[in-house]
N, C-alpha and C. Protein backbone atom coordinates (compact mmCIF):
# COMPACT_ATOMS: atom_id res chain seq x y z
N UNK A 1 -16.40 -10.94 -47.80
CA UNK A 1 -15.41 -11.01 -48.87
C UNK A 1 -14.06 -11.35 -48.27
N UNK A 2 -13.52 -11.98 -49.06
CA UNK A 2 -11.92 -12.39 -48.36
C UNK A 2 -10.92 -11.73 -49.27
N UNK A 3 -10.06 -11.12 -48.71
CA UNK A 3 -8.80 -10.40 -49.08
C UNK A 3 -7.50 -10.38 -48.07
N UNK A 4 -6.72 -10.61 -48.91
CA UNK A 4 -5.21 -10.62 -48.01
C UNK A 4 -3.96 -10.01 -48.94
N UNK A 5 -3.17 -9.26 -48.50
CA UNK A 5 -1.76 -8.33 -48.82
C UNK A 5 -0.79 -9.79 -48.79
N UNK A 6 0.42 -10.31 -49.83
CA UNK A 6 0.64 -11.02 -50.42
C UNK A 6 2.23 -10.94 -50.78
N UNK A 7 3.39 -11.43 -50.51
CA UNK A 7 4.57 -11.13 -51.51
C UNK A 7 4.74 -12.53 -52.17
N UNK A 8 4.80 -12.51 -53.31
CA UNK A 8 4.84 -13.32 -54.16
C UNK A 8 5.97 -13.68 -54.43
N UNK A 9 6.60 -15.45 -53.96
CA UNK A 9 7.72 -15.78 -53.97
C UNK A 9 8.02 -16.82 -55.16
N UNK A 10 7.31 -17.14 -55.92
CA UNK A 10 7.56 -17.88 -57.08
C UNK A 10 7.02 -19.09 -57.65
N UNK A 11 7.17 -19.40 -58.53
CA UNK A 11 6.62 -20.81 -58.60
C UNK A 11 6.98 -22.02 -58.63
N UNK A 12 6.42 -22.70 -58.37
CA UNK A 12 7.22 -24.45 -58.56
C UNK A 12 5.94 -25.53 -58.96
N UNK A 13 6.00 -26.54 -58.40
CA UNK A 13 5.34 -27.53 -59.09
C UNK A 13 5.12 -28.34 -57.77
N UNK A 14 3.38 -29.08 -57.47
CA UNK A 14 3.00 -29.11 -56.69
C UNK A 14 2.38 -30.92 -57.65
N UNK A 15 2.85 -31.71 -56.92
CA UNK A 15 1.93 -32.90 -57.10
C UNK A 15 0.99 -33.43 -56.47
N UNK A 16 -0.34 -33.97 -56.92
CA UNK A 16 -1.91 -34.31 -56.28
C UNK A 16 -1.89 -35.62 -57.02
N UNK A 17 -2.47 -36.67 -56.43
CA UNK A 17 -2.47 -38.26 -56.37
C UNK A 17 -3.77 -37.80 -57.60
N UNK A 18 -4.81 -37.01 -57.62
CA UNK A 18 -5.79 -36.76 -58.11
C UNK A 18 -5.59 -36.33 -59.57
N UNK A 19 -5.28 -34.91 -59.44
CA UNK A 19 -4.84 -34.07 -60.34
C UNK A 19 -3.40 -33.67 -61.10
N UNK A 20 -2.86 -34.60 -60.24
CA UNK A 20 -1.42 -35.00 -61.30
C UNK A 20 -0.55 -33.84 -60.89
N UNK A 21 0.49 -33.40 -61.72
CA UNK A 21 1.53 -32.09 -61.72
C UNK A 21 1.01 -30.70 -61.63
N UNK A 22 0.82 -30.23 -60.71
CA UNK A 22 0.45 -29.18 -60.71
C UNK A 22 1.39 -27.57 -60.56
N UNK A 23 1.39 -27.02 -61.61
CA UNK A 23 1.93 -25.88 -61.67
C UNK A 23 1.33 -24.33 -60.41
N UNK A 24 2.44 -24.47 -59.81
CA UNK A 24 1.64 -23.18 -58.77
C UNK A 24 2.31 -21.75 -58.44
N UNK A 25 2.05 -21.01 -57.59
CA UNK A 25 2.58 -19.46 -57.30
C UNK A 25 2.67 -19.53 -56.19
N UNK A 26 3.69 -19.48 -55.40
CA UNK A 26 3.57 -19.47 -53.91
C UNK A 26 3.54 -17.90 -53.24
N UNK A 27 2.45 -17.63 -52.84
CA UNK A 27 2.49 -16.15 -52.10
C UNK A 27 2.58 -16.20 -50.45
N UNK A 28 3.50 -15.69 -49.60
CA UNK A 28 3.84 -15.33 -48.73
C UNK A 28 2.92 -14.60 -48.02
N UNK A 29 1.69 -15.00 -47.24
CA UNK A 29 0.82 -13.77 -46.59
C UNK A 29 0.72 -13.97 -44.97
N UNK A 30 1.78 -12.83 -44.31
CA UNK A 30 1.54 -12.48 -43.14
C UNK A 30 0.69 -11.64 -42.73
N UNK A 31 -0.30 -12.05 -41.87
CA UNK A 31 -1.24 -11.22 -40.98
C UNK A 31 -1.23 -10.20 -41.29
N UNK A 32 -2.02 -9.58 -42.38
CA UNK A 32 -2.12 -8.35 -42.39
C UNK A 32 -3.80 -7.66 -41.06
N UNK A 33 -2.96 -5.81 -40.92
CA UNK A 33 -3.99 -5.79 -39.78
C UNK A 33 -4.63 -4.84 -40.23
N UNK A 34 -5.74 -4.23 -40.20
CA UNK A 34 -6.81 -3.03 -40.81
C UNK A 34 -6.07 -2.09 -40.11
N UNK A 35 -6.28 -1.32 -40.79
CA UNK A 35 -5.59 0.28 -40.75
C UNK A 35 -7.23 1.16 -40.90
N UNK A 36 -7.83 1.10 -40.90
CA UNK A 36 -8.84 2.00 -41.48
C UNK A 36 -10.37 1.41 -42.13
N UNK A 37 -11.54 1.49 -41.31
CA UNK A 37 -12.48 1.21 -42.07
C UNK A 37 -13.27 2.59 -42.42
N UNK A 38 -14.21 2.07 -43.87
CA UNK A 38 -14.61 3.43 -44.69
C UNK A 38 -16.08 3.03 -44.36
N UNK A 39 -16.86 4.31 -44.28
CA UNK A 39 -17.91 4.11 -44.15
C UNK A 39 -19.19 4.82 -45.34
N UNK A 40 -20.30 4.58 -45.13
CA UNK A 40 -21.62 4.85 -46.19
C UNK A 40 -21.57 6.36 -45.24
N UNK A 41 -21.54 6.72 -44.22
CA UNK A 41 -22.15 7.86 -43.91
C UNK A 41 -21.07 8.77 -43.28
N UNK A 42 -19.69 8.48 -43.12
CA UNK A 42 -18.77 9.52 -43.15
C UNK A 42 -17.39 9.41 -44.70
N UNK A 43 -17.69 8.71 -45.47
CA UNK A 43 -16.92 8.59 -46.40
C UNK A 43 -17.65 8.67 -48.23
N UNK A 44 -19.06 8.23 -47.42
CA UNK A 44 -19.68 7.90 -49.08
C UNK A 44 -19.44 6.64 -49.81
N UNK A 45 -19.00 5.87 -49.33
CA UNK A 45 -18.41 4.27 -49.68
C UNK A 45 -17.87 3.48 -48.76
N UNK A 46 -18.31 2.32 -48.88
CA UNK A 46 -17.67 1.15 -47.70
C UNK A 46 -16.70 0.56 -48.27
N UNK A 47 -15.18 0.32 -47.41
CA UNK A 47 -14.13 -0.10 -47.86
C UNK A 47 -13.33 -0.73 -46.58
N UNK A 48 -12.19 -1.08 -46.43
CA UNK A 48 -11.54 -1.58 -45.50
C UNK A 48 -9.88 -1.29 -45.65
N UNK A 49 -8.90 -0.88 -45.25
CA UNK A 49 -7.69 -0.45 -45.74
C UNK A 49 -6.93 -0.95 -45.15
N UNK A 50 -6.28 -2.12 -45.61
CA UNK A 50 -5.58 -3.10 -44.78
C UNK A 50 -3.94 -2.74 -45.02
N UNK A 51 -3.06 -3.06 -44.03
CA UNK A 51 -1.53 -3.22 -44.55
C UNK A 51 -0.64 -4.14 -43.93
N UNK A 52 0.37 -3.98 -44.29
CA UNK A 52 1.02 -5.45 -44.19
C UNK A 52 2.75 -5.11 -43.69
N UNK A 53 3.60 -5.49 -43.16
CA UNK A 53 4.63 -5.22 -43.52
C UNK A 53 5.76 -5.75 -44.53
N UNK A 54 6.16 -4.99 -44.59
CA UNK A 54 7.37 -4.60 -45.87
C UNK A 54 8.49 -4.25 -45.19
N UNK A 55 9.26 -4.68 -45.88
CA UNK A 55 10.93 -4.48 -45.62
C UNK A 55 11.38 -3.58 -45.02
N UNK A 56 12.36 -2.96 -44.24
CA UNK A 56 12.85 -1.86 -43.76
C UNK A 56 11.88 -1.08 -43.49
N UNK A 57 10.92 -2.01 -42.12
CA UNK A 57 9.99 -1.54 -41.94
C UNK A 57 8.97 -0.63 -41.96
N UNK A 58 9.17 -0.50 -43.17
CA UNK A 58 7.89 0.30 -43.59
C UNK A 58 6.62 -0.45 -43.87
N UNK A 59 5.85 -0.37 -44.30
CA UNK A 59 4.85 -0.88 -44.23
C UNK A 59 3.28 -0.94 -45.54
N UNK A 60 3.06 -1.78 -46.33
CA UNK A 60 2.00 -1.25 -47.79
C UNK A 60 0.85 -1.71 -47.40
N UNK A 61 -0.35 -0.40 -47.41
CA UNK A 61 -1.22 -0.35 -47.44
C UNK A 61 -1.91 -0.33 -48.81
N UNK A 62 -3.35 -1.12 -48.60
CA UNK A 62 -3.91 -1.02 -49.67
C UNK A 62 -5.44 -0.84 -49.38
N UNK A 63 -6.21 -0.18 -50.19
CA UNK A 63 -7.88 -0.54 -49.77
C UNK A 63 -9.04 -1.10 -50.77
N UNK A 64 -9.57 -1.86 -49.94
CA UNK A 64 -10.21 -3.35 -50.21
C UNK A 64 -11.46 -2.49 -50.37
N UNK A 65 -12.74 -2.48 -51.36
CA UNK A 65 -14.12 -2.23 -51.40
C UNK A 65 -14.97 -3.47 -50.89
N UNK A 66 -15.65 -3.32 -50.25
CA UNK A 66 -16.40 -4.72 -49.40
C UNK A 66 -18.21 -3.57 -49.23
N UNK A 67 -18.90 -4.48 -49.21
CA UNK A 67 -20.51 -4.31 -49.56
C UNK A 67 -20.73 -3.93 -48.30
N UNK A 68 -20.62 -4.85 -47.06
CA UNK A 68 -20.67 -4.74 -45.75
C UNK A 68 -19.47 -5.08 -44.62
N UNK A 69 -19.34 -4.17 -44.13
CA UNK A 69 -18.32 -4.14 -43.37
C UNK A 69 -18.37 -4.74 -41.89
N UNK A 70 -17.97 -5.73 -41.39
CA UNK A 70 -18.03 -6.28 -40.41
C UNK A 70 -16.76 -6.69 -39.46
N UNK A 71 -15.74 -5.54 -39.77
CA UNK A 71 -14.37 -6.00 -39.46
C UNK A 71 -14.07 -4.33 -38.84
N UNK A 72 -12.77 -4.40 -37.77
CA UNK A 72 -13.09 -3.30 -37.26
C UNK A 72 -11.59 -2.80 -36.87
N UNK A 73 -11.09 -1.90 -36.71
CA UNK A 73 -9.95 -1.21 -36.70
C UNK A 73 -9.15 -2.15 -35.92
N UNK A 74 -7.54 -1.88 -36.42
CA UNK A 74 -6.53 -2.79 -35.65
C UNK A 74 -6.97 -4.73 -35.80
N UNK A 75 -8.15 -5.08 -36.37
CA UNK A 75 -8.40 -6.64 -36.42
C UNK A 75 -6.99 -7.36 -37.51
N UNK A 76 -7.00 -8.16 -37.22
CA UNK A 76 -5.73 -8.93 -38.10
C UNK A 76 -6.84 -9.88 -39.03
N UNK A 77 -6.11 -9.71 -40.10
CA UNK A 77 -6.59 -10.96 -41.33
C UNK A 77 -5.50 -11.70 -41.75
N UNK A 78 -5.84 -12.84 -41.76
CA UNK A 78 -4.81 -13.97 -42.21
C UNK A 78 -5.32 -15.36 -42.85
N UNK A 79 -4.38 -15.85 -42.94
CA UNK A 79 -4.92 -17.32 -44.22
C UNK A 79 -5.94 -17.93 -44.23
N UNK A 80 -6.64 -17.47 -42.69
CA UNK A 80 -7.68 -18.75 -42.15
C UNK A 80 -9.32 -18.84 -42.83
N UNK A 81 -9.01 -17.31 -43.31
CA UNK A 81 -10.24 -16.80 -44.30
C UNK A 81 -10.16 -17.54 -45.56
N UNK A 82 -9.09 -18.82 -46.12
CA UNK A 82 -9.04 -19.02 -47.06
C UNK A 82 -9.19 -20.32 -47.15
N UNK A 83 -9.30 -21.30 -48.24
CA UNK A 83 -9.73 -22.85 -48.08
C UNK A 83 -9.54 -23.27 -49.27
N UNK A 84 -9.01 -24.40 -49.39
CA UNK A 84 -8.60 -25.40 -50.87
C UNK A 84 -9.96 -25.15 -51.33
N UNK A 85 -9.35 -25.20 -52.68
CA UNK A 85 -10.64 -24.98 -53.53
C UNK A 85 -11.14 -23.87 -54.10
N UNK A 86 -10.86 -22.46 -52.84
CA UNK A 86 -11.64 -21.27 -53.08
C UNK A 86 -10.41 -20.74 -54.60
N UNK A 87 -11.85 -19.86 -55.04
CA UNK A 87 -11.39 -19.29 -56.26
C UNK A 87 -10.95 -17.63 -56.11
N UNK A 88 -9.83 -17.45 -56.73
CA UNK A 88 -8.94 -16.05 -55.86
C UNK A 88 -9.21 -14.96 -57.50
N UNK A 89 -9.27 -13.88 -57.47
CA UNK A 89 -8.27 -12.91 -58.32
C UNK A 89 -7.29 -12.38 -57.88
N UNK A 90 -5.90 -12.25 -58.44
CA UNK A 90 -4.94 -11.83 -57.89
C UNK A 90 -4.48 -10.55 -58.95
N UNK A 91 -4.17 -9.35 -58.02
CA UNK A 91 -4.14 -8.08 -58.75
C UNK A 91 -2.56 -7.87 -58.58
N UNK A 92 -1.96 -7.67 -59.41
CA UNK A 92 -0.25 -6.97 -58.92
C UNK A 92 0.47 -5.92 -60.29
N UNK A 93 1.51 -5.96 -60.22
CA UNK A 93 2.00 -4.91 -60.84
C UNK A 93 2.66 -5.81 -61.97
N UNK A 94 3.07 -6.16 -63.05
CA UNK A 94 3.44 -6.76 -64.21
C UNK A 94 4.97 -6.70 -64.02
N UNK A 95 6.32 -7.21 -64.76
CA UNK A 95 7.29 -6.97 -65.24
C UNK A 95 7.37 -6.01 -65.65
N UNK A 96 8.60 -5.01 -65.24
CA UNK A 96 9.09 -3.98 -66.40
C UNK A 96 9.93 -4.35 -67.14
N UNK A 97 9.87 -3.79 -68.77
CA UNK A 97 10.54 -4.24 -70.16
C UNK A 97 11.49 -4.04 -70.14
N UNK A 98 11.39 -2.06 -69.84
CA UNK A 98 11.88 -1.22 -70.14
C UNK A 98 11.44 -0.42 -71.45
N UNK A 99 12.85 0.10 -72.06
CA UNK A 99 12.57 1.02 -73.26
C UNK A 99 12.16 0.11 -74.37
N UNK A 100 11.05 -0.40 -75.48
CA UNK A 100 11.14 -1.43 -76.24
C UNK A 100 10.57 -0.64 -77.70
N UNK A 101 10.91 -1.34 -78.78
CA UNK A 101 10.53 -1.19 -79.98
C UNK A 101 9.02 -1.47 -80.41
N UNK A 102 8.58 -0.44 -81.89
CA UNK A 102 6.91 -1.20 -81.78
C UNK A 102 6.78 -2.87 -82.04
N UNK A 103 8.22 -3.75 -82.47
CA UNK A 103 7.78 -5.00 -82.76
C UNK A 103 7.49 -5.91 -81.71
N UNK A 104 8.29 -5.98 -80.58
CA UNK A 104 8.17 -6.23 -79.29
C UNK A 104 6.93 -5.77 -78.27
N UNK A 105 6.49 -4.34 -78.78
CA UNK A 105 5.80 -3.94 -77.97
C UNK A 105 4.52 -4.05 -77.91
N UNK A 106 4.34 -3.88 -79.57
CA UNK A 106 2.93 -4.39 -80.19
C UNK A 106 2.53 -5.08 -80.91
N UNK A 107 3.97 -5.82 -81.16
CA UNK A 107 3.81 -6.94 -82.13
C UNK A 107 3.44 -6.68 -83.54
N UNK A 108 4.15 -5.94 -84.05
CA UNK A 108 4.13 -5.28 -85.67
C UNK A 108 5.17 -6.11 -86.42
N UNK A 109 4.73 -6.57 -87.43
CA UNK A 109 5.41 -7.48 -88.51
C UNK A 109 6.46 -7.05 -88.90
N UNK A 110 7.09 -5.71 -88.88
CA UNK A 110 8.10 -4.86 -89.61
C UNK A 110 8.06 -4.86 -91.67
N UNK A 111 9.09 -4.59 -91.72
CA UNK A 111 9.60 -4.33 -93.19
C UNK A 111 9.91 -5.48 -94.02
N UNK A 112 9.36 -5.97 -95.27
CA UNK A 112 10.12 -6.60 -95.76
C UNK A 112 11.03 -6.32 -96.11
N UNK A 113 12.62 -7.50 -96.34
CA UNK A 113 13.68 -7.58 -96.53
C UNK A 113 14.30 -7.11 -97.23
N UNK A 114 13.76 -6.99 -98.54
CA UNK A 114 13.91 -6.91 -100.47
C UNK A 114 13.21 -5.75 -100.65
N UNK A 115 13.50 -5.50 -102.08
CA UNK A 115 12.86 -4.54 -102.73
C UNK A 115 12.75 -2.79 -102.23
N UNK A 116 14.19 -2.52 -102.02
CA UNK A 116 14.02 -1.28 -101.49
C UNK A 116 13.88 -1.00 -99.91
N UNK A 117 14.20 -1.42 -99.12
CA UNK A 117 13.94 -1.64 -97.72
C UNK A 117 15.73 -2.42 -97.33
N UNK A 118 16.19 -0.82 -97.04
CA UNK A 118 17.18 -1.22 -96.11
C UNK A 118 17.46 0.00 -94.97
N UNK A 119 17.79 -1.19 -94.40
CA UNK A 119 17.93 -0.62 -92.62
C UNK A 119 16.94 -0.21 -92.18
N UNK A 120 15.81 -0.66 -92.33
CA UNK A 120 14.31 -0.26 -91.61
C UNK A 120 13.53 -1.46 -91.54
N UNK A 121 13.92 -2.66 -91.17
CA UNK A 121 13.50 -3.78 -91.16
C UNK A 121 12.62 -3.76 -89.81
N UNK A 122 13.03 -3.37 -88.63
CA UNK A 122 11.67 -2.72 -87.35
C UNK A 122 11.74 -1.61 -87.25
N UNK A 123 11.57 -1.10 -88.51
CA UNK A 123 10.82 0.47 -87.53
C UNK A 123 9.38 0.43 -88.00
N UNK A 124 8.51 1.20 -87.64
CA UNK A 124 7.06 1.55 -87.55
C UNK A 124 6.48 2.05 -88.60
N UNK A 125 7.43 2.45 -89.56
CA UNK A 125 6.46 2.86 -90.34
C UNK A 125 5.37 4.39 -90.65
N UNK A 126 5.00 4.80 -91.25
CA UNK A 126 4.32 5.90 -91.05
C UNK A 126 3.94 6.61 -90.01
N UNK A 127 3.77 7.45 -89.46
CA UNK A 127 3.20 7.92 -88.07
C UNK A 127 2.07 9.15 -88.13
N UNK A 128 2.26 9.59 -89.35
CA UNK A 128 1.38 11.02 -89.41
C UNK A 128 0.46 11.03 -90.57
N UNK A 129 -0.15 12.45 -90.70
CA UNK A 129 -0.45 12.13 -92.35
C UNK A 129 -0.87 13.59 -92.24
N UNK A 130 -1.35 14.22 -94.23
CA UNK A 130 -0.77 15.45 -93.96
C UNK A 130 -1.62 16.25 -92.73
N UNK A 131 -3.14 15.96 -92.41
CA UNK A 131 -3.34 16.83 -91.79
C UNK A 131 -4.33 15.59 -90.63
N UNK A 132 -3.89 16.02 -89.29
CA UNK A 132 -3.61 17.59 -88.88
C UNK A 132 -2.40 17.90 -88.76
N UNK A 133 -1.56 17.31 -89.04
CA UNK A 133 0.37 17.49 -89.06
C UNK A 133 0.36 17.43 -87.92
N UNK A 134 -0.04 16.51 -86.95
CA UNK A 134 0.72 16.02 -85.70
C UNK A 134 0.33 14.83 -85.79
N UNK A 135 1.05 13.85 -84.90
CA UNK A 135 0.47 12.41 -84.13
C UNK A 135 -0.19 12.73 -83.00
N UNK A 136 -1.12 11.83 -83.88
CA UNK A 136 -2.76 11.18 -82.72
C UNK A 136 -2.26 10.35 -81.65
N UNK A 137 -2.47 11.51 -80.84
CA UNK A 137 -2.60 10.57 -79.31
C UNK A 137 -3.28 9.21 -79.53
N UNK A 138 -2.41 8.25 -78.37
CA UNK A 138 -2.58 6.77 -78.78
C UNK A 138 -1.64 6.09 -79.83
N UNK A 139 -1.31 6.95 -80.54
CA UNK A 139 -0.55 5.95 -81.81
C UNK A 139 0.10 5.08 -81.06
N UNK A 140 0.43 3.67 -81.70
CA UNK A 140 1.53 2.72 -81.29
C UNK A 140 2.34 2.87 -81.55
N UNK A 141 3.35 3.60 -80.55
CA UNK A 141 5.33 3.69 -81.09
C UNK A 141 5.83 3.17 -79.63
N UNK A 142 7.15 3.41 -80.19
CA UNK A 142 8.22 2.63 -78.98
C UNK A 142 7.98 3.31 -78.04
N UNK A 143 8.40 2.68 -76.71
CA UNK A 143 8.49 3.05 -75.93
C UNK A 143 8.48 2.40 -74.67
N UNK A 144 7.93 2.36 -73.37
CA UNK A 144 8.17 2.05 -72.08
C UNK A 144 7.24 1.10 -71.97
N UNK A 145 7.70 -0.39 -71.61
CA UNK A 145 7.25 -1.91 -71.84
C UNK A 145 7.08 -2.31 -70.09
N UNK A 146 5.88 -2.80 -69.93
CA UNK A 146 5.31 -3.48 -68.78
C UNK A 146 5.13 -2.59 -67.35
N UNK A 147 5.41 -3.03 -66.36
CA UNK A 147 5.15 -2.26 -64.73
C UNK A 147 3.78 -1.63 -65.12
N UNK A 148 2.58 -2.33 -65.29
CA UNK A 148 1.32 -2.16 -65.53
C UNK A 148 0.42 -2.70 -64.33
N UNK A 149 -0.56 -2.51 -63.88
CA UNK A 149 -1.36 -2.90 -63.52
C UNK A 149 -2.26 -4.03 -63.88
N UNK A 150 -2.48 -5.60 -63.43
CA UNK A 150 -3.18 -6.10 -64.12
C UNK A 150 -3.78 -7.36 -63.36
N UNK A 151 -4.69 -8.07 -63.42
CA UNK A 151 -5.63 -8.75 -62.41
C UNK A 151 -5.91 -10.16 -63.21
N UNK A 152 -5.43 -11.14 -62.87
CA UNK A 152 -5.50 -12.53 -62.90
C UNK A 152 -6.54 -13.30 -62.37
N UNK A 153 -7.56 -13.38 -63.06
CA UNK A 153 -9.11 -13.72 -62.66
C UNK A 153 -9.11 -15.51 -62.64
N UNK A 154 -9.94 -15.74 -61.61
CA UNK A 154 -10.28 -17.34 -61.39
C UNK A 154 -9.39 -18.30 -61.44
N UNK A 155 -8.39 -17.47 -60.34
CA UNK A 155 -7.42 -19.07 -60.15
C UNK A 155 -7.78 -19.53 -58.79
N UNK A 156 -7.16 -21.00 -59.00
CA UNK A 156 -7.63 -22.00 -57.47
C UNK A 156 -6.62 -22.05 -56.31
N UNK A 157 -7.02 -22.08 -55.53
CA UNK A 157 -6.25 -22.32 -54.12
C UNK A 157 -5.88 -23.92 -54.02
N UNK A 158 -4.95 -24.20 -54.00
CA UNK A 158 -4.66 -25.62 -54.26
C UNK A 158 -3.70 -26.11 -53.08
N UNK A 159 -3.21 -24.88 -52.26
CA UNK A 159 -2.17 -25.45 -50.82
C UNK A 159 -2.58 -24.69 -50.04
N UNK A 160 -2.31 -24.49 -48.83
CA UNK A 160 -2.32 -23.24 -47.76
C UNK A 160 -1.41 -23.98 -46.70
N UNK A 161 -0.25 -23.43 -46.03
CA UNK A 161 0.53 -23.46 -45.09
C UNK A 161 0.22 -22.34 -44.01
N UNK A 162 -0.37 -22.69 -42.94
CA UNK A 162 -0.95 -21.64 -42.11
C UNK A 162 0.32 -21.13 -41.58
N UNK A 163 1.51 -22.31 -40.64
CA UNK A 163 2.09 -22.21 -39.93
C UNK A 163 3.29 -21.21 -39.93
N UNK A 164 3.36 -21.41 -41.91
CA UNK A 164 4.69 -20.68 -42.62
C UNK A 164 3.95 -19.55 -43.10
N UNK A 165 2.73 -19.35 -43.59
CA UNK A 165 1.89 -18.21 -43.97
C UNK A 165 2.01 -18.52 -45.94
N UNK A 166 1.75 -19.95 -45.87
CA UNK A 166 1.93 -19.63 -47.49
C UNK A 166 0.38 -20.10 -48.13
N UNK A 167 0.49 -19.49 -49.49
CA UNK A 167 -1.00 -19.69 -49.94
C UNK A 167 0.06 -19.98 -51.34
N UNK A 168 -0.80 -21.24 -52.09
CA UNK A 168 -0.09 -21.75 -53.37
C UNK A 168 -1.76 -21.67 -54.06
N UNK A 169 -1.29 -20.95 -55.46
CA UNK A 169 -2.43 -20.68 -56.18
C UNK A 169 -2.19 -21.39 -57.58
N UNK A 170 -2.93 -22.28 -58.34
CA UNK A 170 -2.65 -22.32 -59.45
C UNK A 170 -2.74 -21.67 -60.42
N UNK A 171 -1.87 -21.69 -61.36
CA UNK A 171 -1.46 -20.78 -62.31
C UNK A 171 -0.29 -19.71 -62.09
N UNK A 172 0.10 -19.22 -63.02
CA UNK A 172 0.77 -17.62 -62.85
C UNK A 172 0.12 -16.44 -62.58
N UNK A 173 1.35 -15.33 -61.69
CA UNK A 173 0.37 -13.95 -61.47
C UNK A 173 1.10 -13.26 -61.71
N UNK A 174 0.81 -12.15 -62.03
CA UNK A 174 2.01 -11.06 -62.66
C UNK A 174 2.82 -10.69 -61.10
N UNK A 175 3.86 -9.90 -62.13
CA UNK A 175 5.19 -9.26 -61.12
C UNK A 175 6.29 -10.57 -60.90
N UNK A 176 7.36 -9.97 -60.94
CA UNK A 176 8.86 -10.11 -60.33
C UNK A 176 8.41 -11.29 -58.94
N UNK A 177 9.51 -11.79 -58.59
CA UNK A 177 9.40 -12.60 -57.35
C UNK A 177 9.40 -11.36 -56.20
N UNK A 178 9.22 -11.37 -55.23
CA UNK A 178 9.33 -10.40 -54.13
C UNK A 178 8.56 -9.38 -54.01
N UNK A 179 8.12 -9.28 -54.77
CA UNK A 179 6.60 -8.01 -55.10
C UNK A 179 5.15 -8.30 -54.56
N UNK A 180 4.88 -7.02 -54.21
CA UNK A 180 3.89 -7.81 -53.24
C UNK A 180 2.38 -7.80 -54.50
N UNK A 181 1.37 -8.64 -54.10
CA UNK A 181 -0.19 -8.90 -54.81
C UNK A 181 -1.02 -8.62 -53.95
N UNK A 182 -2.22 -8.33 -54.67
CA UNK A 182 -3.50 -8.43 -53.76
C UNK A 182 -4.06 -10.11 -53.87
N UNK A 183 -4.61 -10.71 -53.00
CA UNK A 183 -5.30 -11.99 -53.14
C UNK A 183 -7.10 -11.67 -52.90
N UNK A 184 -7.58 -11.54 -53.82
CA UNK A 184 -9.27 -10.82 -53.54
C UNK A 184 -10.06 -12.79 -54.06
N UNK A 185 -10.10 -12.65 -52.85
CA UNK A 185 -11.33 -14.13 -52.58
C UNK A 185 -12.83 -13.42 -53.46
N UNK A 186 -13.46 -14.47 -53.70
CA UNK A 186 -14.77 -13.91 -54.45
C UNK A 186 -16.11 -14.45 -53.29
């Protein structure tokens, strides 16, 4: 399985004599080195726990599930595991909103304009009913928008810069510029 630790520097636009304008994500992946392999008979699961460095040198670890493990403490992984063409999921952390309303948040039509309806043009609307006289966990109300978890399935590898450490993926991936991704090869 191929996996690499990732900071995601943005996108731009990549032209192919073939495939014309191509829209891409450029992720930043230096050598990340194993920190830790997991095993079937002292852990109960096979995994690999790779990290990378990060700013003010600290350092983000993450751990990779892999079927068979053939990689071994302190080994370095880097771009070379990767190849035009191959198809990636990329896992990262989303935009935060912030504080947001239910129309924004969940996309609720609001109030009509007329007929008795003033100053409640986005609000939500009902929330309870008489019994059990509380709100049901889950309801949709305002509140705290994006910094989610979320995984961008079957995009293509369309550049790789070994020298600079860049991997250009087509399409978009969640998170902010500077944030780091997982890149999970299939």
């Amino acid at each position: 399985m191929k996996f690499i630790l990732g900071k995601k520097i943005g996108m731009t636009t990549i032209y192919d004599e073939q495939k014309g304008a191509l829209n891409v994500t450029l992720i930043e992946c230096e050598p990340n080195i194993v920190n830790c392999v997991r095993n079937m008979e002292k852990d109960g699961y096979t995994a690999v726990q790779i990290k990378t460095k990060k700013t003010c040198n600290k350092s983000l670890c993450r751990e990779m599930r892999v079927s068979d493990v053939q990689i071994k403490k302190d080994d370095k992984i880097s771009l070379d595991v990767f190849e035009i063409g191959d198809i990636v999921n990329i896992r990262g952390i989303t935009k935060g909103k912030g504080f947001q309303g239910v129309m924004k948040r969940h996309g609720f039509h609001g109030s009509p304009a007329s007929h008795g309806h003033r100053h409640d043009h986005r609000a939500p609307g009902s929330i309870g009913s008489a019994f059990p006289e509380h709100v049901i966990k889950g309801k949709k109300m305002a509140g705290r928008m994006g910094t989610n978890k979320l995984t961008v399935k079957n995009l293509e590898v369309v550049f790789i810069d070994k020298e600079n450490n860049l991997l250009a993926v087509k399409g978009a991936i969640p998170g902010v510029s500077g944030r780091f991704v997982e890149v999970l090869g299939k």
